[in-house]
Protein backbone atom coordinates (compact mmCIF):
# COMPACT_ATOMS: atom_id res chain seq x y z
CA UNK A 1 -161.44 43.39 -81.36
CA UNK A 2 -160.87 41.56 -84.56
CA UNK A 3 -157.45 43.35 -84.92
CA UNK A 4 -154.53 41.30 -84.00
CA UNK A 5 -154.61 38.04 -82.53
CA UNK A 6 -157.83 36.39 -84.37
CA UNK A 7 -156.11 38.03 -87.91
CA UNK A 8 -152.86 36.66 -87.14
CA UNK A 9 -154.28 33.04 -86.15
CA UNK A 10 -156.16 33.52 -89.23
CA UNK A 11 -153.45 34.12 -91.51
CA UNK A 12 -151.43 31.05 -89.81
CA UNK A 13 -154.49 28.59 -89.68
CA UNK A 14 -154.88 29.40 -93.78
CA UNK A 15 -151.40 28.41 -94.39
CA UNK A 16 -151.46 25.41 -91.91
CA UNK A 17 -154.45 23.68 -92.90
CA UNK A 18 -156.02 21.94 -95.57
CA UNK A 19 -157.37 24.43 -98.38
CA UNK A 20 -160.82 22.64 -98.08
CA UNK A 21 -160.99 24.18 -94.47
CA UNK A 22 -162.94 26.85 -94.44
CA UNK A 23 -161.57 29.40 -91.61
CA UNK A 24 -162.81 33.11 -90.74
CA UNK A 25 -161.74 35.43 -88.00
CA UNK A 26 -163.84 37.63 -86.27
CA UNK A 27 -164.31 39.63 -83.28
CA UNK A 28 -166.60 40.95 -80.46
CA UNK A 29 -165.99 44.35 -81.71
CA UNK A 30 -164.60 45.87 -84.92
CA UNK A 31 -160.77 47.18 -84.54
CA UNK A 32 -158.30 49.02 -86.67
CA UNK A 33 -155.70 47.37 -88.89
CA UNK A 34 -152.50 47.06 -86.73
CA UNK A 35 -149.30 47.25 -88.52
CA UNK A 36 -147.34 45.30 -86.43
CA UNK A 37 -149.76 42.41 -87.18
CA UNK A 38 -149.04 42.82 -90.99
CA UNK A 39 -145.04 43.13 -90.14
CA UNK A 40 -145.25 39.75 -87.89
CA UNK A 41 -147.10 38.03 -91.02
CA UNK A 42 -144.47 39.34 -93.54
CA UNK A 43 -141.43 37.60 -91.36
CA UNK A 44 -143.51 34.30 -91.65
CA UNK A 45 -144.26 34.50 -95.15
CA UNK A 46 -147.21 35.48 -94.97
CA UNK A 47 -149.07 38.77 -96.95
CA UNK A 48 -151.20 41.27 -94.98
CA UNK A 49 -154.64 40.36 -93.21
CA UNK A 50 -157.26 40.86 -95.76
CA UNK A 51 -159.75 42.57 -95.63
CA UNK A 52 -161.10 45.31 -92.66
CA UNK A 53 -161.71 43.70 -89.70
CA UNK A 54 -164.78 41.79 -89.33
CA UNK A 55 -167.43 41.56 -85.88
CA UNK A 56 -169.45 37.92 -85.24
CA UNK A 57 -171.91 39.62 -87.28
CA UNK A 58 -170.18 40.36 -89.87
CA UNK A 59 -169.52 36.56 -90.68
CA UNK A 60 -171.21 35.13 -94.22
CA UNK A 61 -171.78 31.67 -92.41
CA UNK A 62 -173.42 30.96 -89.25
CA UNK A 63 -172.61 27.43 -88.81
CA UNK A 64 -169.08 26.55 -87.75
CA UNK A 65 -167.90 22.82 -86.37
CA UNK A 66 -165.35 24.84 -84.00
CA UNK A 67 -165.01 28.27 -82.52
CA UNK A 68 -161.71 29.23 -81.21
CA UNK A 69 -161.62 32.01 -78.83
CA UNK A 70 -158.45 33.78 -77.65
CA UNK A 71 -159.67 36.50 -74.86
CA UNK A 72 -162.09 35.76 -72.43
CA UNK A 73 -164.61 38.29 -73.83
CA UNK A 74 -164.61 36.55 -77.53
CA UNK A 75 -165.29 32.96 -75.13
CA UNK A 76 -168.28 34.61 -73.46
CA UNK A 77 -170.06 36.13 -77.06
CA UNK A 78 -168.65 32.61 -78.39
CA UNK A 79 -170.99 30.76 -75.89
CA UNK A 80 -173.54 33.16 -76.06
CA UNK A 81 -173.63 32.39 -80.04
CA UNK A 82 -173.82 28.98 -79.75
CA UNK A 83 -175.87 28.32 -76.98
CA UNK A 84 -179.13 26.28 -78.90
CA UNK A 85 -176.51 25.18 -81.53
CA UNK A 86 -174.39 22.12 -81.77
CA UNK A 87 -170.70 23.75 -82.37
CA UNK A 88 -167.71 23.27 -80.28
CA UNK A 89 -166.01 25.81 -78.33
CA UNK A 90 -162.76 25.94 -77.22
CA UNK A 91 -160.73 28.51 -75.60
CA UNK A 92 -156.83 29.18 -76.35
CA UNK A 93 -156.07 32.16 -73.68
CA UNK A 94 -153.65 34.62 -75.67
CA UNK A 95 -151.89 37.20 -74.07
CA UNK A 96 -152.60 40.94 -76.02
CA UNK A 97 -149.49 42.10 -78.17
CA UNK A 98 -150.68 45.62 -77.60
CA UNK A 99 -150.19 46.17 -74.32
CA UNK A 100 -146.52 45.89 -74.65
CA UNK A 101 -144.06 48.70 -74.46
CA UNK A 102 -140.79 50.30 -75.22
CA UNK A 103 -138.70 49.93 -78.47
CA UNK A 104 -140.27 48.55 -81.64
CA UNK A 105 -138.14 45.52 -81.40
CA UNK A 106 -139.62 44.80 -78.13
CA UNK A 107 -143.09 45.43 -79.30
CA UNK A 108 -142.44 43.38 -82.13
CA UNK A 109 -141.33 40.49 -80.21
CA UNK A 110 -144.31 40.32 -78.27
CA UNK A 111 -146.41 40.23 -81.65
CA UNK A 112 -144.00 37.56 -82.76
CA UNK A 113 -144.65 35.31 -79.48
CA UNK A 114 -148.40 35.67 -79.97
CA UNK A 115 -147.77 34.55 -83.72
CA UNK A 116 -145.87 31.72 -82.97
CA UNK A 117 -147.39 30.75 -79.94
CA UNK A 118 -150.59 30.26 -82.33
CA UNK A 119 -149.19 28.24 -84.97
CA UNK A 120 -147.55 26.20 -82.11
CA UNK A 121 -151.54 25.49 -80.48
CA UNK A 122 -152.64 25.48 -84.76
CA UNK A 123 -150.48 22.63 -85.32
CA UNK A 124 -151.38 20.69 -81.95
CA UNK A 125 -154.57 20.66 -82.35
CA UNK A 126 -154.94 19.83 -85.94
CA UNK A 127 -152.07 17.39 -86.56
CA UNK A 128 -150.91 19.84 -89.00
């Protein structure tokens, strides 16, 4: 769902790359907002996710130079997609904050390891 870890490398990717970039999350389904994505985005710096969160169909622009995927499901639709075009996909497995339990602090520090693991791979991968 595009919910957490798409919004969040969102968010990060905005802030990380060049303004001319032109970056989008979506997801195989629509989620709900999660809080704890906003609250992770807030101790970077960064303002909520805008926006409701959006499906592959829900996407203005259907030609991309790079898809990043982070679950296995959004890789498979991802392929699927882009099967007779000429786009490059690449998969960055990312563990899912929401499955974590216990206290909020523990919750929120698997939220923060998915956000910083992503600007760790953002910054790799585009010399940023």
């Amino acid at each position: 769902m595009n919910a957490v870890r798409s919004p969040i490398a969102e968010a990060e990717a905005r802030r990380l790359l060049p303004s001319t970039t032109y970056v989008a999350s979506a997801g195989v389904r629509r989620g709900e907002r999660d809080p704890f994505v906003d609250a992770v985005l807030a101790e970077d710096g960064l303002g909520p996710v805008g926006g409701a969160p959006r499906t592959l169909d829900d996407l203005e622009d259907d030609y991309f130079d790079l898809i990043v995927t982070l679950s296995p499901e959004a890789h498979h639709a991802a392929l699927e997609l882009t099967r007779s075009l000429s786009v490059e996909v690449e998969y960055w497995p990312t563990p899912d904050p929401t499955i974590a339990t216990g206290t909020r602090e523990q919750i929120m520090a698997a939220y923060r390891a998915v956000r910083d693991r992503l600007k760790t791979r953002i910054t790799r991968r585009f010399d940023g």
